[in-house]
C-alpha atoms as a PDB file:
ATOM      1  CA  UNK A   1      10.090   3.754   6.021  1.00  0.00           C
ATOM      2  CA  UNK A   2      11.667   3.722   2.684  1.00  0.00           C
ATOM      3  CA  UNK A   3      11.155   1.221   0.230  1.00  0.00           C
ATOM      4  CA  UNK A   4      15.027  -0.482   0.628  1.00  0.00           C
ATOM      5  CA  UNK A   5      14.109  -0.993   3.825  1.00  0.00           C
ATOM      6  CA  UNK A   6      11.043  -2.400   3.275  1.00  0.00           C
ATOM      7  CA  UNK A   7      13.007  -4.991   0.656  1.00  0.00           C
ATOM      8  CA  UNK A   8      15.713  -5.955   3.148  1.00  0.00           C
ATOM      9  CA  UNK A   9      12.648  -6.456   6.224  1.00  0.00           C
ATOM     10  CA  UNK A  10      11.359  -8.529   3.852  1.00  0.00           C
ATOM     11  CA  UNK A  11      14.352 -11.042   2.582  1.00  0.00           C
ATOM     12  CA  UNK A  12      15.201 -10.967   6.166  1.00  0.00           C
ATOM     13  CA  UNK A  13      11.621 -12.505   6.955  1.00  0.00           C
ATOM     14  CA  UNK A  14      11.671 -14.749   4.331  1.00  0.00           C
ATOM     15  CA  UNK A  15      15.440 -16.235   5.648  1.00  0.00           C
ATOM     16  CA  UNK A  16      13.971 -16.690   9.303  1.00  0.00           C
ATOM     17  CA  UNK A  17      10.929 -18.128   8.246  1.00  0.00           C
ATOM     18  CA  UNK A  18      12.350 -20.763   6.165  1.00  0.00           C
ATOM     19  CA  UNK A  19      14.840 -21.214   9.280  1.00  0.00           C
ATOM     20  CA  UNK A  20      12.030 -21.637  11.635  1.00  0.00           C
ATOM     21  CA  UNK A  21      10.035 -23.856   9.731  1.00  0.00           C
ATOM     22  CA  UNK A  22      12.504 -26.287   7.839  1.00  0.00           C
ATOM     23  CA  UNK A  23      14.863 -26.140  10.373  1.00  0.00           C
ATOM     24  CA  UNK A  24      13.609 -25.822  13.900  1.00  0.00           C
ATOM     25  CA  UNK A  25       9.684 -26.708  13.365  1.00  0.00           C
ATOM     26  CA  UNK A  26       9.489 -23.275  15.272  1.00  0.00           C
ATOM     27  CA  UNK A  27       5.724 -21.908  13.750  1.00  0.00           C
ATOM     28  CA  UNK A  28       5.021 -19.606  16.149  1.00  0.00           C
ATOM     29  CA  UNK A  29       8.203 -17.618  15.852  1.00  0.00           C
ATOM     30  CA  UNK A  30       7.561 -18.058  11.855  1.00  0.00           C
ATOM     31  CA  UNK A  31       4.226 -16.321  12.686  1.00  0.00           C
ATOM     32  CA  UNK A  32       5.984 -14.063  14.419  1.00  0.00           C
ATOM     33  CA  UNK A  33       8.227 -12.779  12.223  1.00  0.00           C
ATOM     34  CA  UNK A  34       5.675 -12.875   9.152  1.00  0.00           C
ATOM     35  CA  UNK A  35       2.909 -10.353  11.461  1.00  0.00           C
ATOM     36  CA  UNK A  36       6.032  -8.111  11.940  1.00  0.00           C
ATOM     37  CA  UNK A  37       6.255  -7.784   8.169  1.00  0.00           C
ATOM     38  CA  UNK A  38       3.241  -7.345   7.670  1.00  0.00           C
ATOM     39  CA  UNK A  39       2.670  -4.410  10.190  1.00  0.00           C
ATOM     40  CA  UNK A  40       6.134  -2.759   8.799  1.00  0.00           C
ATOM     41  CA  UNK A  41       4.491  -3.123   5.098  1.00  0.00           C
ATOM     42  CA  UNK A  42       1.102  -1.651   6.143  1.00  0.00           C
ATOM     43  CA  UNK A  43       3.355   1.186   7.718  1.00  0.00           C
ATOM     44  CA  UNK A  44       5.110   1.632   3.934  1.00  0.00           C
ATOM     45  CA  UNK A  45       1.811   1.303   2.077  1.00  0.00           C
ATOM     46  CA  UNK A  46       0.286   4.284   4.408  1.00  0.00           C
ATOM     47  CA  UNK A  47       3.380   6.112   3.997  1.00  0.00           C
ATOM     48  CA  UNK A  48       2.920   4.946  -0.076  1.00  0.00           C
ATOM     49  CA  UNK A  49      -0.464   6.494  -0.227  1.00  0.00           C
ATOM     50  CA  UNK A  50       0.366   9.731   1.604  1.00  0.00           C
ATOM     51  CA  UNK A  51       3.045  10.727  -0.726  1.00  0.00           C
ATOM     52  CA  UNK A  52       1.228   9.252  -3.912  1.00  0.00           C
ATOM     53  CA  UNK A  53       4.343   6.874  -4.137  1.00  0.00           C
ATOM     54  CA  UNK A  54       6.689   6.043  -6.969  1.00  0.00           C
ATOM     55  CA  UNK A  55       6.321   3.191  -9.255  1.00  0.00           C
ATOM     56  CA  UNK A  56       9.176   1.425  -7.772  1.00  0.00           C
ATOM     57  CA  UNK A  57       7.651   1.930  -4.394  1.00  0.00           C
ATOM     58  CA  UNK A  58       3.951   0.448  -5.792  1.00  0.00           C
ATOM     59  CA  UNK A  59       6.608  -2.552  -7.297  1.00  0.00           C
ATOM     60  CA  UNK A  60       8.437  -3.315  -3.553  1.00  0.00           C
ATOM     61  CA  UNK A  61       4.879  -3.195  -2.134  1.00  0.00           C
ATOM     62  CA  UNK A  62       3.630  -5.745  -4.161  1.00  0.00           C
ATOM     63  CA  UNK A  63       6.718  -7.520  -4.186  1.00  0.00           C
ATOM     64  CA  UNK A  64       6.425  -7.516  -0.291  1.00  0.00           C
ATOM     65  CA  UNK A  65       2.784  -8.880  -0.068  1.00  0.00           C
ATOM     66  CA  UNK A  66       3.218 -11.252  -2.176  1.00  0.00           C
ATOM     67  CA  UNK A  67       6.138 -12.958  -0.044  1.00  0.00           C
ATOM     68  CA  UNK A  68       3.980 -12.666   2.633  1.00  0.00           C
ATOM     69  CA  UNK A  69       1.328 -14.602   1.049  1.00  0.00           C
ATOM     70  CA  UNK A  70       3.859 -16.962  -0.154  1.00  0.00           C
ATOM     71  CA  UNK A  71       5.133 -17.514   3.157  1.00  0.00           C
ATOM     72  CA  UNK A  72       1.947 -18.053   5.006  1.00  0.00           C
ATOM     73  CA  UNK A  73       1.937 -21.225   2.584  1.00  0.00           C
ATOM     74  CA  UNK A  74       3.140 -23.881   4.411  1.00  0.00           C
ATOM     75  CA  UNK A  75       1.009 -22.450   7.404  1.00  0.00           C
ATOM     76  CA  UNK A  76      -2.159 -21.898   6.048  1.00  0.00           C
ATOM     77  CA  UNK A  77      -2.249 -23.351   3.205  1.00  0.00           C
ATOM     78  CA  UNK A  78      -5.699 -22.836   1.306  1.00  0.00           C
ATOM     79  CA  UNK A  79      -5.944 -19.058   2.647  1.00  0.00           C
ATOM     80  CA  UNK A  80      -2.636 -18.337   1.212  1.00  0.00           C
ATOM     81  CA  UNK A  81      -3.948 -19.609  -1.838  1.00  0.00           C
ATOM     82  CA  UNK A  82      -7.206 -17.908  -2.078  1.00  0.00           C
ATOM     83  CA  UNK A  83      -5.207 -14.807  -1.219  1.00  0.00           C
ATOM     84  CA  UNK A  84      -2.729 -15.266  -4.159  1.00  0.00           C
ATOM     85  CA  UNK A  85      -5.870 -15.660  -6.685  1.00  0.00           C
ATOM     86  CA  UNK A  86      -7.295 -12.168  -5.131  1.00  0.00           C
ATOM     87  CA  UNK A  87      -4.042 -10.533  -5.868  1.00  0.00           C
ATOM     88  CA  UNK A  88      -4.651 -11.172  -9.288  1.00  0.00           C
ATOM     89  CA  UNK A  89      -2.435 -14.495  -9.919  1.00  0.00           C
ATOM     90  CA  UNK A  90      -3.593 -17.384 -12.209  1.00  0.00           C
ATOM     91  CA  UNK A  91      -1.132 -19.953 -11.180  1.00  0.00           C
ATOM     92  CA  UNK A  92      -1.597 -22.193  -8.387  1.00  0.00           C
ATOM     93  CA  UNK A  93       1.239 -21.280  -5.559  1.00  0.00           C
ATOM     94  CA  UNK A  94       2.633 -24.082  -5.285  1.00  0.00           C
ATOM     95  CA  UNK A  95       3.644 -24.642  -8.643  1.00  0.00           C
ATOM     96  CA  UNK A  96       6.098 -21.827  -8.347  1.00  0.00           C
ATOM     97  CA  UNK A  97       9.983 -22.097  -7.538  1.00  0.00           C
END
Protein backbone atom coordinates (compact mmCIF):
# COMPACT_ATOMS: atom_id res chain seq x y z
CA UNK A 1 0.00 0.00 0.00
CA UNK A 2 1.39 3.33 -0.76
CA UNK A 3 1.65 5.99 1.56
CA UNK A 4 -1.43 8.33 -0.20
CA UNK A 5 -3.37 5.65 0.46
CA UNK A 6 -2.47 5.14 3.71
CA UNK A 7 -3.29 9.19 4.29
CA UNK A 8 -6.73 9.04 2.66
CA UNK A 9 -7.59 5.39 4.90
CA UNK A 10 -6.76 7.43 7.50
CA UNK A 11 -8.87 10.93 7.12
CA UNK A 12 -11.51 8.60 6.04
CA UNK A 13 -11.32 6.87 9.61
CA UNK A 14 -11.04 9.82 11.37
CA UNK A 15 -14.53 11.32 9.44
CA UNK A 16 -16.47 8.00 10.41
CA UNK A 17 -15.29 7.90 13.73
CA UNK A 18 -16.23 11.29 14.67
CA UNK A 19 -19.65 10.35 12.79
CA UNK A 20 -20.12 7.34 14.88
CA UNK A 21 -19.35 8.73 18.04
CA UNK A 22 -20.77 12.41 18.06
CA UNK A 23 -23.39 11.59 15.94
CA UNK A 24 -24.87 8.15 16.25
CA UNK A 25 -23.27 6.98 19.79
CA UNK A 26 -22.29 4.00 17.43
CA UNK A 27 -18.74 2.71 19.46
CA UNK A 28 -18.54 -0.42 18.17
CA UNK A 29 -18.58 0.55 14.54
CA UNK A 30 -16.00 3.45 15.75
CA UNK A 31 -13.93 0.44 16.96
CA UNK A 32 -14.46 -0.95 13.96
CA UNK A 33 -13.29 1.29 11.70
CA UNK A 34 -10.21 2.40 13.99
CA UNK A 35 -8.87 -1.79 14.08
CA UNK A 36 -9.23 -1.54 10.24
CA UNK A 37 -6.72 1.30 10.28
CA UNK A 38 -4.74 0.00 12.26
CA UNK A 39 -4.28 -3.43 10.44
CA UNK A 40 -3.97 -1.35 6.94
CA UNK A 41 -1.07 0.81 8.82
CA UNK A 42 0.73 -2.29 10.21
CA UNK A 43 0.43 -3.56 6.48
CA UNK A 44 2.32 0.00 5.32
CA UNK A 45 4.82 -0.08 8.18
CA UNK A 46 5.87 -3.86 7.05
CA UNK A 47 5.83 -2.78 3.60
CA UNK A 48 7.93 0.58 5.17
CA UNK A 49 10.54 -1.64 6.65
CA UNK A 50 10.98 -3.97 3.67
CA UNK A 51 11.85 -1.29 1.30
CA UNK A 52 13.82 0.85 3.98
CA UNK A 53 11.06 3.56 3.30
CA UNK A 54 11.28 7.23 2.44
CA UNK A 55 11.16 9.98 4.88
CA UNK A 56 7.81 11.01 3.78
CA UNK A 57 6.66 7.47 4.19
CA UNK A 58 8.34 7.32 8.06
CA UNK A 59 6.24 11.04 8.27
CA UNK A 60 2.53 9.42 7.01
CA UNK A 61 3.33 6.53 9.39
CA UNK A 62 3.63 8.52 12.24
CA UNK A 63 1.14 10.81 11.16
CA UNK A 64 -1.22 7.70 10.93
CA UNK A 65 -0.53 6.30 14.50
CA UNK A 66 -0.84 9.11 16.00
CA UNK A 67 -4.59 9.65 14.74
CA UNK A 68 -5.14 6.43 15.84
CA UNK A 69 -4.10 7.13 19.26
CA UNK A 70 -5.94 10.29 19.11
CA UNK A 71 -8.99 8.63 18.16
CA UNK A 72 -9.04 5.87 20.66
CA UNK A 73 -9.44 9.04 23.05
CA UNK A 74 -12.79 9.36 23.73
CA UNK A 75 -12.85 5.43 24.01
CA UNK A 76 -10.18 4.65 26.13
CA UNK A 77 -9.22 7.38 27.49
CA UNK A 78 -6.10 6.89 29.90
CA UNK A 79 -4.52 4.17 27.41
CA UNK A 80 -4.68 6.60 24.65
CA UNK A 81 -2.91 8.80 26.81
CA UNK A 82 -0.21 6.65 28.10
CA UNK A 83 0.23 5.69 24.46
CA UNK A 84 0.69 9.35 23.28
CA UNK A 85 3.51 9.88 26.14
CA UNK A 86 5.32 6.52 24.68
CA UNK A 87 5.31 8.01 21.28
CA UNK A 88 7.38 10.58 22.54
CA UNK A 89 4.72 13.55 23.20
CA UNK A 90 4.94 15.93 26.24
CA UNK A 91 1.56 17.45 26.02
CA UNK A 92 -1.39 16.03 27.54
CA UNK A 93 -3.94 14.90 24.52
CA UNK A 94 -6.48 16.56 25.34
CA UNK A 95 -5.14 19.85 25.34
CA UNK A 96 -4.73 19.66 21.63
CA UNK A 97 -7.20 21.09 18.85
Amino acid sequence: MEAKKIRQKTHQTIKKVTEDIEERFHFNTAISAIMELVNEVYKFQLETEEKQGKEGDIFILKEALEMIVMLLGPIAPHFSEELWHKMGNKEIIYTLP
